[in-house]
Protein backbone atom coordinates (compact mmCIF):
# COMPACT_ATOMS: atom_id res chain seq x y z
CA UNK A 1 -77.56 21.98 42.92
CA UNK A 2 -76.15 19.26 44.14
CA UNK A 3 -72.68 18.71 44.79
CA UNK A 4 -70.53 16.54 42.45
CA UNK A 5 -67.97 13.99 44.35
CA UNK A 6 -65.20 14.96 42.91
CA UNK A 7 -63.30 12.03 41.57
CA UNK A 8 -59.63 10.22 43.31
CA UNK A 9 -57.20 10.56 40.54
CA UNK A 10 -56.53 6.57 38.52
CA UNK A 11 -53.66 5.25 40.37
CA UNK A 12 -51.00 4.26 38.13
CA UNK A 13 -51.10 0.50 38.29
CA UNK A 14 -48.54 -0.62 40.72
CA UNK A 15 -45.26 -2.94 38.83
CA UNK A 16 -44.82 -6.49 39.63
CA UNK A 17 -42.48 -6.59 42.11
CA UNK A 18 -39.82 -9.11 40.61
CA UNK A 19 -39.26 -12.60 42.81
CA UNK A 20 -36.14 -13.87 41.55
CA UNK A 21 -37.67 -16.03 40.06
CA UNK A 22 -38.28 -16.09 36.02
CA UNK A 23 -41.84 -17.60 35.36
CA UNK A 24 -42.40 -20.83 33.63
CA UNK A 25 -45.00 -19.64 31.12
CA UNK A 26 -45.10 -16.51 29.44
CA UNK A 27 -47.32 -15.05 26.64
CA UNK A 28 -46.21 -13.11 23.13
CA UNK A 29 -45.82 -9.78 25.03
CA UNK A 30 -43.54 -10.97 27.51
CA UNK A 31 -41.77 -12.87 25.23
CA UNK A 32 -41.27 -9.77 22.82
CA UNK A 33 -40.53 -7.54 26.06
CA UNK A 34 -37.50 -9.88 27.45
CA UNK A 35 -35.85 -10.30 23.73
CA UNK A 36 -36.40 -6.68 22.90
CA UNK A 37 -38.62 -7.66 19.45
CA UNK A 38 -41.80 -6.92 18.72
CA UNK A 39 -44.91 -9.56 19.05
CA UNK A 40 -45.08 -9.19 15.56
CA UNK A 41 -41.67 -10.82 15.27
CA UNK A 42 -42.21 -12.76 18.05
CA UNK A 43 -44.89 -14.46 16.03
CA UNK A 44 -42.95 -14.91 12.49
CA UNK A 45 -40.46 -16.37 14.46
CA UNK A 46 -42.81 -19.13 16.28
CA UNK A 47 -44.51 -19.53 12.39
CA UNK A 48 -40.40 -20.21 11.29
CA UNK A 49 -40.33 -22.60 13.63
CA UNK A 50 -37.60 -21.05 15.54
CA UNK A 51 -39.92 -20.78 18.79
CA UNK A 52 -42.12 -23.00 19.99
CA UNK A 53 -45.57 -22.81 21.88
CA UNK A 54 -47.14 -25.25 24.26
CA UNK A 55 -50.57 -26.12 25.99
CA UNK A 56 -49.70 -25.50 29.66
CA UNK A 57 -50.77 -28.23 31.89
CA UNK A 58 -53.53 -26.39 33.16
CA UNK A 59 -54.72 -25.85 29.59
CA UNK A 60 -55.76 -22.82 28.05
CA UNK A 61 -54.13 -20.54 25.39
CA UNK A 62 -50.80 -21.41 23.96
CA UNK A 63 -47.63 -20.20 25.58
CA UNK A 64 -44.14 -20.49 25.57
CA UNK A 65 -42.04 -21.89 27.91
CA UNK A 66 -40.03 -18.81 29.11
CA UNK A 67 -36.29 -20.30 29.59
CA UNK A 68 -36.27 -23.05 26.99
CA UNK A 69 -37.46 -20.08 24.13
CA UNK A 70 -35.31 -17.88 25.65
CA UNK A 71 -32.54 -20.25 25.12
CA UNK A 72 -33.90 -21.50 21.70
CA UNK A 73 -33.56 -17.74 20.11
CA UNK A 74 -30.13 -17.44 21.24
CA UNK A 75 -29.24 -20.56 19.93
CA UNK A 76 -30.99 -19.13 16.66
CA UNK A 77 -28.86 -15.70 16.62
CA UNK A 78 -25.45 -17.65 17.29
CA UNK A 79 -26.46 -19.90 14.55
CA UNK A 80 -27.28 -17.35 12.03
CA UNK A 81 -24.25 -15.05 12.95
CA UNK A 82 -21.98 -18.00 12.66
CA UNK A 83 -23.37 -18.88 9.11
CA UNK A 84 -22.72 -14.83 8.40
CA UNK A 85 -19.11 -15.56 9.15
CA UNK A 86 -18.88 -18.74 6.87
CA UNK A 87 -20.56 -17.00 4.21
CA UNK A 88 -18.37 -14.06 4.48
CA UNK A 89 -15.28 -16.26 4.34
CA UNK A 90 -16.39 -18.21 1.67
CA UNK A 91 -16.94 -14.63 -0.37
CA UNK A 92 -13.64 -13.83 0.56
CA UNK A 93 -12.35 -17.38 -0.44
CA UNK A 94 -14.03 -16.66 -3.81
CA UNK A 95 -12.98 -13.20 -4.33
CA UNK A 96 -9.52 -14.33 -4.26
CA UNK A 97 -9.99 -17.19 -6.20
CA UNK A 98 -11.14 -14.68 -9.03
CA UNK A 99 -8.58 -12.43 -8.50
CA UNK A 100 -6.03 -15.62 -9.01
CA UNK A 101 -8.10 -16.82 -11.99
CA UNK A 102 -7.76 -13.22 -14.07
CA UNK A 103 -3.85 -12.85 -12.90
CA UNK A 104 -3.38 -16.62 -14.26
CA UNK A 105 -5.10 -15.05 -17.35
CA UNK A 106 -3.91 -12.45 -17.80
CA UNK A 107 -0.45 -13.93 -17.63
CA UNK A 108 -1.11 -16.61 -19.94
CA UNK A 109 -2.29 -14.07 -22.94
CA UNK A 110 1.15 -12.34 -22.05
CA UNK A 111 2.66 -15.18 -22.60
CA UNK A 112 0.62 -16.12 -26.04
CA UNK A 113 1.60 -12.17 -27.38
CA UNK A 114 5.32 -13.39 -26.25
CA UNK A 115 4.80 -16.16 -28.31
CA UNK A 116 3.68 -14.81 -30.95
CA UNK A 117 6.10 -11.80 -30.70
CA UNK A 118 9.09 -14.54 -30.75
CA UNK A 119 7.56 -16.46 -33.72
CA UNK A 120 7.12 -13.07 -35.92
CA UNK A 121 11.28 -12.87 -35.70
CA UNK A 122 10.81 -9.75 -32.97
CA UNK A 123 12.28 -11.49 -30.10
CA UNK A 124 15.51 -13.86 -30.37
CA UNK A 125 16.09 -16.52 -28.15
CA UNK A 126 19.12 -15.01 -25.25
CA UNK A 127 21.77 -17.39 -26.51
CA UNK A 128 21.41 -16.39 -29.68
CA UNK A 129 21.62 -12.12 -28.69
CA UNK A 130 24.70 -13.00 -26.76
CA UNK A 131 26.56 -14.79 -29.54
CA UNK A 132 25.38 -11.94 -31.58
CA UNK A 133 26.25 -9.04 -29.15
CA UNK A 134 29.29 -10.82 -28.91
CA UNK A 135 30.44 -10.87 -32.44
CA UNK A 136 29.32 -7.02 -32.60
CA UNK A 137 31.78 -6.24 -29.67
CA UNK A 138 34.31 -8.04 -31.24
CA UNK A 139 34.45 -5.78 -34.59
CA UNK A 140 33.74 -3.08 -33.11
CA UNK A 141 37.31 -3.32 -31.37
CA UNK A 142 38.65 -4.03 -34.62
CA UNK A 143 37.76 -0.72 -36.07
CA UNK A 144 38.31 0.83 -32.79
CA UNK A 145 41.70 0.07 -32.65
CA UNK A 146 42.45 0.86 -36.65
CA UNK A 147 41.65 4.81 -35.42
CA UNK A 148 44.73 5.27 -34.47
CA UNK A 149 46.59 3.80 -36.95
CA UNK A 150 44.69 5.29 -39.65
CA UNK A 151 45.09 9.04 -38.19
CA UNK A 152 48.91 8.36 -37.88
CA UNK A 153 48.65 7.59 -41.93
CA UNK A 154 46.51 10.97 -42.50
CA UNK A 155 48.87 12.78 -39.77
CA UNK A 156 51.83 11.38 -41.48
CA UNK A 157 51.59 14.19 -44.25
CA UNK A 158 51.62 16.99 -41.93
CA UNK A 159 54.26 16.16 -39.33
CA UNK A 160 57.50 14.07 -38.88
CA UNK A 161 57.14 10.21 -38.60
CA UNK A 162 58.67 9.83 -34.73
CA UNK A 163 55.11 12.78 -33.79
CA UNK A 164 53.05 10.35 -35.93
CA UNK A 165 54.22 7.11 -34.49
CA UNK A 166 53.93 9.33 -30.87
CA UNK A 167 50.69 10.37 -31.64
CA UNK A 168 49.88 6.58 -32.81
CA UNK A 169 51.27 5.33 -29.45
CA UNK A 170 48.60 7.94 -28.00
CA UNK A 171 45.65 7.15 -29.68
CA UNK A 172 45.91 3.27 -29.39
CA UNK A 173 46.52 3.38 -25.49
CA UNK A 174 43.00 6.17 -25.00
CA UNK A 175 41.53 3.75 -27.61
CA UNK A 176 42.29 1.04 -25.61
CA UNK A 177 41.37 2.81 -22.14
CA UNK A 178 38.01 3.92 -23.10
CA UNK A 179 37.35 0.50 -24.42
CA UNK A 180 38.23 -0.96 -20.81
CA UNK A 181 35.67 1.60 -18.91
CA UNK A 182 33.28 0.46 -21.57
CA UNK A 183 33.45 -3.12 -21.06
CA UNK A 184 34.19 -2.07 -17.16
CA UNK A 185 30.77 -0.93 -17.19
CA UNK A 186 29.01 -3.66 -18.92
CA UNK A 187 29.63 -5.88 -16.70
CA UNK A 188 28.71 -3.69 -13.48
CA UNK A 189 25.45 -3.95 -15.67
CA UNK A 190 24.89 -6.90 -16.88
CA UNK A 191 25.14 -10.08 -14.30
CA UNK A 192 28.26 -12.33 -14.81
CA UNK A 193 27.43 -15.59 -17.25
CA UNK A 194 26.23 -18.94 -15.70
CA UNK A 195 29.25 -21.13 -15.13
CA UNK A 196 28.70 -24.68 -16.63
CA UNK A 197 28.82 -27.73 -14.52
């Protein structure tokens, strides 16, 4: 039998030594390789109009022009990030335009239930509640202040009249004390009225 040569292993092919030097022209695959997209993209992108191939001047197939696409995608990814950022601003812009809109609602039908809450008799105007309050305040220190008197008359049965008149003396000036915290407090409460001009 004869003997078979026995084959040299397939050398790997060797890699392009790089020059420096980026090359004027480059096809699809390069193209795809240096932006890290596929040809496939590559492609939709030219067909967008986003890259652009040329006729080198030696002819042939189309190609781009390395630097100038390189360049033109760039320019393509700044310009759709930017409009990203406008876009989200102006949904932000518009979010809080809504949010405005249902607070300015929402107030205004609290306002209309006021209204309407005022104009059923439920709410009186604050002048009016002061006067009121006011007169209320004012007899109820009248009858507070007729206690004591009134328990001297019922006292006056059952004990001599210098112990009822005593006991009178008594009452009136607790009356009269407790009446003082009372009003004491109120006021901590309640800010001090507007002074006219």
């Amino acid at each position: 039998m004869a003997e078979r040569k026995k084959k040299a292993p397939a050398k790997a092919p060797k890699p392009e030594a790089m020059t420096g030097t980026v090359p004027e022209w480059a096809n699809t695959t390069v193209i795809a390789q240096l932006l890290g997209k596929t040809a496939r993209r590559i492609q939709q992108l030219t067909q967008e109009g986003v890259l652009e191939t040329e006729v080198p001047p030696g002819g042939g197939a189309r190609k781009y022009k390395t630097c100038e696409t390189v360049h033109r995608y760039i320019a393509h990814v700044e310009e759709k990030a930017k409009e990203s950022g406008e876009k989200s601003r102006t949904a932000e812009l518009t979010l809080k335009k809504l949010e405005a809109e249902v607070q300015l609602k929402e107030s205004q039908g609290e306002l209309h239930r006021m209204k309407t809450a005022i104009a059923k008799g439920e709410y009186i105007p604050a002048d009016q509640a002061t006067e009121e309050l006011a007169d209320f305040m004012a007899t109820f220190k009248s009858f507070a202040m007729a206690i004591p008197a009134r328990m001297a008359g019922t006292a006056a049965g059952y004990m001599d009249a210098a112990s009822a008149r005593a006991m009178e003396k008594n009452l009136r000036k607790e009356v009269e004390a407790m009446l003082a915290v009372f009003v004491d407090a109120a006021q901590e409460i309640a800010p001090p009225p507007e002074s006219e001009p």
